[in-house]
Protein backbone atom coordinates (compact mmCIF):
# COMPACT_ATOMS: atom_id res chain seq x y z
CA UNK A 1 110.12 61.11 -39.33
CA UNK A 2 111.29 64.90 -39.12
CA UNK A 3 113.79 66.48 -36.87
CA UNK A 4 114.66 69.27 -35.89
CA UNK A 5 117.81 70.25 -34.23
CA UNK A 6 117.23 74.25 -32.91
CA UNK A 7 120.52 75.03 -31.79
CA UNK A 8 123.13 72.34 -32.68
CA UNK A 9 126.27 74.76 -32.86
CA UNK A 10 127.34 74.26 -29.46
CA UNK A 11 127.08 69.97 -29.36
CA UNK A 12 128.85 69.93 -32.77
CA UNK A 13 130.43 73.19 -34.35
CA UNK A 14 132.18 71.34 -37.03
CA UNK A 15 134.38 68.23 -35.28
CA UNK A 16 131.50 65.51 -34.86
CA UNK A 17 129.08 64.33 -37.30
CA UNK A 18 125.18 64.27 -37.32
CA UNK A 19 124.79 61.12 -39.10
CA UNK A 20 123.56 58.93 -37.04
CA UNK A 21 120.45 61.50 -36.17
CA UNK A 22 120.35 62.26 -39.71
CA UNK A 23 119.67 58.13 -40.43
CA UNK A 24 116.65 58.27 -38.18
CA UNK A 25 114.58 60.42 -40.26
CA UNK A 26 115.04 64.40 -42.64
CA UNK A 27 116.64 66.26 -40.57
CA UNK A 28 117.50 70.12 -40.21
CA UNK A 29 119.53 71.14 -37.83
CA UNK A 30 119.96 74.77 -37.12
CA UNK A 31 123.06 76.23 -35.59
CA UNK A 32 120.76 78.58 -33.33
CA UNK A 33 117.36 79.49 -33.02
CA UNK A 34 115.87 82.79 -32.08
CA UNK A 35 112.75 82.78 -29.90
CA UNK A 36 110.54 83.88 -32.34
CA UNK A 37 111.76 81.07 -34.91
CA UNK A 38 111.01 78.58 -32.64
CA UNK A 39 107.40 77.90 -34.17
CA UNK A 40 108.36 78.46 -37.80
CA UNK A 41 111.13 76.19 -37.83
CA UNK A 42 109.95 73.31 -35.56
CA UNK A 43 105.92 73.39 -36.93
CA UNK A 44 105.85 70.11 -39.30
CA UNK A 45 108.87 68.13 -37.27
CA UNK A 46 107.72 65.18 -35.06
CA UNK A 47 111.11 65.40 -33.13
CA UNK A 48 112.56 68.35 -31.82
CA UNK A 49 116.34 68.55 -30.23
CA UNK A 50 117.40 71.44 -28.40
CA UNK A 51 120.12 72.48 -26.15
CA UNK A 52 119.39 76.04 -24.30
CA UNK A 53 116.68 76.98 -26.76
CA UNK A 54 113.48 77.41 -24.88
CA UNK A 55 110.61 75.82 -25.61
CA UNK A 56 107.36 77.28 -23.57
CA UNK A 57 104.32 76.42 -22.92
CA UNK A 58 102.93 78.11 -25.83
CA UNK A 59 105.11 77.10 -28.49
CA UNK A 60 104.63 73.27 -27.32
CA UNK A 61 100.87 73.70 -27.85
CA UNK A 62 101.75 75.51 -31.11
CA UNK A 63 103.15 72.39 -32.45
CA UNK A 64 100.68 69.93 -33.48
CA UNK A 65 103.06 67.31 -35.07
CA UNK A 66 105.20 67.07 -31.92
CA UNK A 67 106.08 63.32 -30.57
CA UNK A 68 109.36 63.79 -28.62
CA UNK A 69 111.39 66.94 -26.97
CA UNK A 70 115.11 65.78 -26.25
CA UNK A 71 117.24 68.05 -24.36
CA UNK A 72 120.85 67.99 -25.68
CA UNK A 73 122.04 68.55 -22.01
CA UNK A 74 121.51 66.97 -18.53
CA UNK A 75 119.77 70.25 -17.22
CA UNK A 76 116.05 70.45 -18.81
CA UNK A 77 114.86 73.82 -17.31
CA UNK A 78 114.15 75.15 -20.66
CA UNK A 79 111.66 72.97 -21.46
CA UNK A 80 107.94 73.12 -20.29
CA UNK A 81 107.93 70.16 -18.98
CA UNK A 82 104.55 69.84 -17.52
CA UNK A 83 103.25 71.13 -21.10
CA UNK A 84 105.06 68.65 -22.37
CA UNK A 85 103.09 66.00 -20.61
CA UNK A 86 99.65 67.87 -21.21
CA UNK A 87 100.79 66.87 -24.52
CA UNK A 88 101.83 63.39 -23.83
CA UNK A 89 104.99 64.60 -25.27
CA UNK A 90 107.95 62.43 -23.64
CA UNK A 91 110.77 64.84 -22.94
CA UNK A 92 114.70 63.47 -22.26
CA UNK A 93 117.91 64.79 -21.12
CA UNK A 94 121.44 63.17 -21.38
CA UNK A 95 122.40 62.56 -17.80
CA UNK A 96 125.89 61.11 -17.26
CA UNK A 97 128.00 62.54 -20.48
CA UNK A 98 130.41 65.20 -18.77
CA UNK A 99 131.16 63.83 -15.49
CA UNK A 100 134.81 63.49 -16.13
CA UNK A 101 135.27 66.84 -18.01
CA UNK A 102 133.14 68.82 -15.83
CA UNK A 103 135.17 67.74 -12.56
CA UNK A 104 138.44 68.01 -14.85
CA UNK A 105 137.74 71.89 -15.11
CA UNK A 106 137.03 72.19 -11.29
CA UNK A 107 140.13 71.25 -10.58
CA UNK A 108 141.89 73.30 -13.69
CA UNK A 109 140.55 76.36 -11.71
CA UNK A 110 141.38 75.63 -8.95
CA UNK A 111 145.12 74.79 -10.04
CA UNK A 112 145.09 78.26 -11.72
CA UNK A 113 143.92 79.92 -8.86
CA UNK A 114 146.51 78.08 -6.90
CA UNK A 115 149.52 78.48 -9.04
CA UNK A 116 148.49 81.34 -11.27
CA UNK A 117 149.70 79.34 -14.08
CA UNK A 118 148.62 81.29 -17.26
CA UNK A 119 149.54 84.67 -15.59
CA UNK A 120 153.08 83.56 -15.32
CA UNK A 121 153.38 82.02 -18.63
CA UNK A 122 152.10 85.16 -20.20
CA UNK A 123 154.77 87.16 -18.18
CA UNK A 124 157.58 85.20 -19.22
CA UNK A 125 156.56 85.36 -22.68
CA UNK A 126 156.33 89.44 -22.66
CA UNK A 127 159.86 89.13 -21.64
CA UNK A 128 160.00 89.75 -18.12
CA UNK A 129 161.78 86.63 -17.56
CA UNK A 130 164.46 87.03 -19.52
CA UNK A 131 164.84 91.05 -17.41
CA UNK A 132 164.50 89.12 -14.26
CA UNK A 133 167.67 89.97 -11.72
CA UNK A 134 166.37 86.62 -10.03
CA UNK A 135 166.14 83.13 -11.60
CA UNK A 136 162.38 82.91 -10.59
CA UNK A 137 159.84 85.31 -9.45
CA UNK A 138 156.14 85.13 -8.74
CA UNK A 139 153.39 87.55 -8.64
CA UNK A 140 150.90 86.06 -6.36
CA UNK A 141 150.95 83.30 -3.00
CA UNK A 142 151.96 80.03 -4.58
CA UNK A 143 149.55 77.46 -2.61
CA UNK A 144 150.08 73.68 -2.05
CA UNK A 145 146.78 71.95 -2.30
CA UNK A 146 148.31 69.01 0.00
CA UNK A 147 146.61 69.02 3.85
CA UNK A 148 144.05 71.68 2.75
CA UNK A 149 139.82 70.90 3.10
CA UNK A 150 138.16 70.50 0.01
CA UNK A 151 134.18 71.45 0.28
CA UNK A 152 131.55 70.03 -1.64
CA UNK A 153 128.80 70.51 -1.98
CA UNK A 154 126.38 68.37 -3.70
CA UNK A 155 127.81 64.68 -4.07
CA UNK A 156 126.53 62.92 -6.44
CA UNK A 157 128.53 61.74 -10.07
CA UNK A 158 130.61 64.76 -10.51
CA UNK A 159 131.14 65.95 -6.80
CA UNK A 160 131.80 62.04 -6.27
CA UNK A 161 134.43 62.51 -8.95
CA UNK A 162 135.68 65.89 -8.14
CA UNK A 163 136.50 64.43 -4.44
CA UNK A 164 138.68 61.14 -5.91
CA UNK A 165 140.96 63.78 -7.62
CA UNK A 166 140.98 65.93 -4.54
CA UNK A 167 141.81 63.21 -2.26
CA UNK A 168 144.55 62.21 -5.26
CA UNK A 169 146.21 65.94 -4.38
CA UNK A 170 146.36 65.20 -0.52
CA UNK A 171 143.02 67.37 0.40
CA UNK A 172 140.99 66.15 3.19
CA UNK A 173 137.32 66.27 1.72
CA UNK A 174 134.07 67.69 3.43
CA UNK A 175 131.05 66.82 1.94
CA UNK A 176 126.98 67.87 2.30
CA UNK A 177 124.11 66.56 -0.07
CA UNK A 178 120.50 66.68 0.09
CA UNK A 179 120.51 62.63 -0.17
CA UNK A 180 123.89 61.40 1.52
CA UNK A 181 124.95 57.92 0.64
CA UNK A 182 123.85 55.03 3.16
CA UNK A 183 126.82 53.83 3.04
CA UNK A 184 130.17 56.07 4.03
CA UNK A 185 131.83 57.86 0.72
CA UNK A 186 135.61 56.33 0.30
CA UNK A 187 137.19 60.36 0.12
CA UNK A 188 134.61 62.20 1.91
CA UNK A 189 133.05 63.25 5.45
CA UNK A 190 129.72 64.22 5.08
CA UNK A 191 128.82 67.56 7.65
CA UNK A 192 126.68 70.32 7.75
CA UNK A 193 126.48 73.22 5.52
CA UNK A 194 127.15 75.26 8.40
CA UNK A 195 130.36 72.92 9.23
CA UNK A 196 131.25 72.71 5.56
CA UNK A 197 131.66 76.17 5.05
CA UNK A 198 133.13 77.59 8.15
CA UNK A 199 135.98 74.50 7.94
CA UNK A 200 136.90 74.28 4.17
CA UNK A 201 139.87 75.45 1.96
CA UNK A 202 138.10 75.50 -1.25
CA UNK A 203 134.42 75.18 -1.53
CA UNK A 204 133.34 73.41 -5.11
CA UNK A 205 129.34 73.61 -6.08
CA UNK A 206 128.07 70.44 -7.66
CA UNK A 207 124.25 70.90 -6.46
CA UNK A 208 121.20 71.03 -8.80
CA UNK A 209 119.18 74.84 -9.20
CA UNK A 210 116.55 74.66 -6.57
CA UNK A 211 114.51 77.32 -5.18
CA UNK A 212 116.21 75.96 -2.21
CA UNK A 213 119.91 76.38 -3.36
CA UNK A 214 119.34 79.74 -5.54
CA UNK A 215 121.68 81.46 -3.58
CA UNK A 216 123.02 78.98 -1.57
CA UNK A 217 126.53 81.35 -1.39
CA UNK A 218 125.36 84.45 -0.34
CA UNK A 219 126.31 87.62 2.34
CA UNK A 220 125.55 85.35 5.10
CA UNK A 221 127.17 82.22 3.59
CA UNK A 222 130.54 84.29 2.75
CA UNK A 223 130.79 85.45 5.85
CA UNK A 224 131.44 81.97 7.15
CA UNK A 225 134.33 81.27 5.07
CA UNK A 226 137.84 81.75 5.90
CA UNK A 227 139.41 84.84 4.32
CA UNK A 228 141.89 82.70 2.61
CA UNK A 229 139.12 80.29 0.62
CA UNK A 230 138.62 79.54 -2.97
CA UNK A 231 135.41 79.03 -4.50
CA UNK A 232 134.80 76.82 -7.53
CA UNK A 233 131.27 76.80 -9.53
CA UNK A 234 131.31 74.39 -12.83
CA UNK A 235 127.19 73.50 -11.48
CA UNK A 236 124.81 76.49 -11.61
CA UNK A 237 125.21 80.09 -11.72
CA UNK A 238 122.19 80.84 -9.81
CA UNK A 239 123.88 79.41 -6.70
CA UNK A 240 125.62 82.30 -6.20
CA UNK A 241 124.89 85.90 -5.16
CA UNK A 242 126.97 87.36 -7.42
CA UNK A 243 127.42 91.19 -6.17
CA UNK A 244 127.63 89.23 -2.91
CA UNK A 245 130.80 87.36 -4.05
CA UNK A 246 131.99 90.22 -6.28
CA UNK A 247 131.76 92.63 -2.94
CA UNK A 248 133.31 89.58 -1.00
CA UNK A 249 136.24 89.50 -3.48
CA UNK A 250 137.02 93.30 -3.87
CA UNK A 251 137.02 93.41 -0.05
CA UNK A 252 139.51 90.63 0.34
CA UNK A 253 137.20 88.59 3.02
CA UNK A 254 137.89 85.33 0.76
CA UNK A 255 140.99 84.15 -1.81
CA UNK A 256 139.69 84.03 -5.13
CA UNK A 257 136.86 82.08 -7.45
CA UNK A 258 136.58 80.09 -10.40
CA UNK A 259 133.41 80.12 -11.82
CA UNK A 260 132.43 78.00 -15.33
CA UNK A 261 128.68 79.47 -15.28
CA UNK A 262 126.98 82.52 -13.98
CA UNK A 263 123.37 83.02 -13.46
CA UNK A 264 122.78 84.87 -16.98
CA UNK A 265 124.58 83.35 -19.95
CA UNK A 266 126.14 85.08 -21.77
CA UNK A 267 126.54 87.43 -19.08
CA UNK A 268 125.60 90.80 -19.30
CA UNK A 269 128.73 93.43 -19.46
CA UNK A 270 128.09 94.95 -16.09
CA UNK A 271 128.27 91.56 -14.04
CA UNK A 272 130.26 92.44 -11.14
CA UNK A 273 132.24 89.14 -11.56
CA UNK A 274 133.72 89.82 -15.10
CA UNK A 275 135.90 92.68 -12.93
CA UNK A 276 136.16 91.37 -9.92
CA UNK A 277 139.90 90.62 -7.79
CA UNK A 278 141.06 87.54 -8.13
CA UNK A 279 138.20 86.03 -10.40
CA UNK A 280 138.26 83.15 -13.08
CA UNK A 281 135.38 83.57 -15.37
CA UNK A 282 135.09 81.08 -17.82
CA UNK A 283 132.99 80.62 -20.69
CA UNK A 284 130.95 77.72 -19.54
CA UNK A 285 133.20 75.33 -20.97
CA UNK A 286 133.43 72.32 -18.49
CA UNK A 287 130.93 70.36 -20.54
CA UNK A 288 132.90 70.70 -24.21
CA UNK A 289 135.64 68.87 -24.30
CA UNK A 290 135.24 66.59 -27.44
CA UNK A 291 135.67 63.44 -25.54
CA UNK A 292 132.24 64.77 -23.83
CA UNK A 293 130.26 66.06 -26.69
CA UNK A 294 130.66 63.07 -28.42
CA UNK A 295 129.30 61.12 -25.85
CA UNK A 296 126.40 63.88 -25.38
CA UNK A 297 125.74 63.08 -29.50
CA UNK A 298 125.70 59.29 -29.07
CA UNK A 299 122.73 59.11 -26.53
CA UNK A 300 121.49 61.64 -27.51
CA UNK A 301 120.84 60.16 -30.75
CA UNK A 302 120.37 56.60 -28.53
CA UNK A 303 117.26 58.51 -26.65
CA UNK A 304 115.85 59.08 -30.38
CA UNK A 305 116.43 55.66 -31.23
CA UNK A 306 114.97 54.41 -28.06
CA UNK A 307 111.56 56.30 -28.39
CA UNK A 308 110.99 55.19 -31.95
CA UNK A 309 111.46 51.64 -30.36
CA UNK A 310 108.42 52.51 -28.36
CA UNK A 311 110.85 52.10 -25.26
CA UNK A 312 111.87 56.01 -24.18
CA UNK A 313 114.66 56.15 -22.03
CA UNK A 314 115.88 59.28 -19.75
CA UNK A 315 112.83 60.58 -19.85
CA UNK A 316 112.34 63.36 -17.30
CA UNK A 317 108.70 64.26 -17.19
């Protein structure tokens, strides 16, 4: 059996191990793969792993020994997934590896919105603390999360999670999804978008890239919010209108954002967020905590072992 790993660097840059995949059959695994090695590298393997490598229509059909696509990631839009299928190609995704981590960072950005916590610890470190006539200073509005609405939208396993340690910080939680549970949520009210936005604190995206949600924060949207809101995106980039938000952040019509992804990664220079007042931009990092990747590796390797068992699991098309 041959695999082929096309971008590997980001699951495992040196602090897991690639046995396991490596037992099921010759493997090479590739840090990264440009588009145009795609073909060359992948054209005798039966398996193919990839993380944000694309893989078109074209270069499925160009390779005639393919069995199995398995996207090292719960999001599979890079994948043809219909050519896939044309194929009979099985294609699978790891669904359930980050939820922890991802709503771990959500509320790290928020707290550093909140208390500002690196900015201060890189002040006192440049010496202004030990120049200070006071025994404390502060450079921005120090905010108590306690009593404040938490927004979220999108509440499924991370928004789910993401609202358990909100309610564990005091917040009152608002919540809309495109399925809502038929039974009531333990932390959360479930309202309108409309309601959700005009009435929250801090609005957190957890919602899947739609044509429907592209954009879902927008001109219109922002103008709802209160001019005192945070916004937190660890989902999609493509959620937001970013000049919208940028605009909405220079003028001072809401708090601040922390946002984990934007809607080109990496982003280009003259993204109006990487400048923006008030702005956390982070290097899409909610996924990567080790704890996480290693869980990404193991079924990962388990969806492998699965379809060579003739019994494919997590298969998405």
């Amino acid at each position: 059996m041959n695999i082929v790993v096309l971008d590997g660097f980001t699951l495992n840059p040196g602090d897991l191990s690639w046995d396991a995949l490596r037992s099921l059959g010759s493997s090479d695994i590739y840090d990264r793969t440009a588009a145009n090695d795609v073909v060359p590298r992948a054209r005798d393997a039966e398996i193919v792993l990839t993380n944000k490598t694309v893989l078109n229509h074209e270069q499925i059909k160009s390779l005639p020994k393919l069995r199995y696509i398995g996207v090292l990631a719960t999001g599979y839009n890079i994948v043809d997934v219909a050519a896939a299928r044309e194929q009979n190609v099985p294609v699978t995704n790891v669904p359930t590896y980050g939820t922890k981590s991802v709503a771990q960072m959500t509320l790290a950005l928020l707290l550093e919105l909140t208390q500002h916590v690196g900015h201060h610890a890189q002040t006192a470190r440049a010496g202004r603390w030990t120049k200070s006539p006071d025994f404390c200073y502060w450079d921005f509005p120090l905010v108590e999360l306690e009593g404040l609405t938490m927004g979220i939208v999108g509440y499924g396993r991370i928004g789910s999670a993401v609202g358990e340690l909100a309610a564990a910080f005091g917040m009152r939680v608002l919540a809309h999804s495109a399925r809502p549970p038929k039974r009531p949520a333990p932390n959360a009210l479930f309202v309108s978008l409309d309601e959700l936005f005009t009435a929250s604190d801090v609005i957190s995206l957890h919602c899947p890239l739609t044509p429907e949600t592209k954009h879902l924060v927008n001109a219109a949207r922002l103008s709802q919010m209160k001019p005192s809101l945070f916004l937190i995106n660890t989902s999609r980039g493509p959620l937001v209108d970013e000049q919208a938000l940028a605009d909405a952040l220079n003028d001072g019509r809401i708090a601040g954002a922390g946002l984990d992804v934007l809607a080109v990664e990496p982003p280009r220079p003259e993204n109006p967020l990487l400048k923006a007042k008030n702005c956390l931009v982070t290097p899409h990092i909610a996924w990567a905590t080790r704890a996480a990747r290693a869980r990404l590796m193991e079924t990962a390797v388990a969806n492998v072992r699965a379809f060579l068992r003739g019994e494919p699991q997590n298969v998405v098309n």
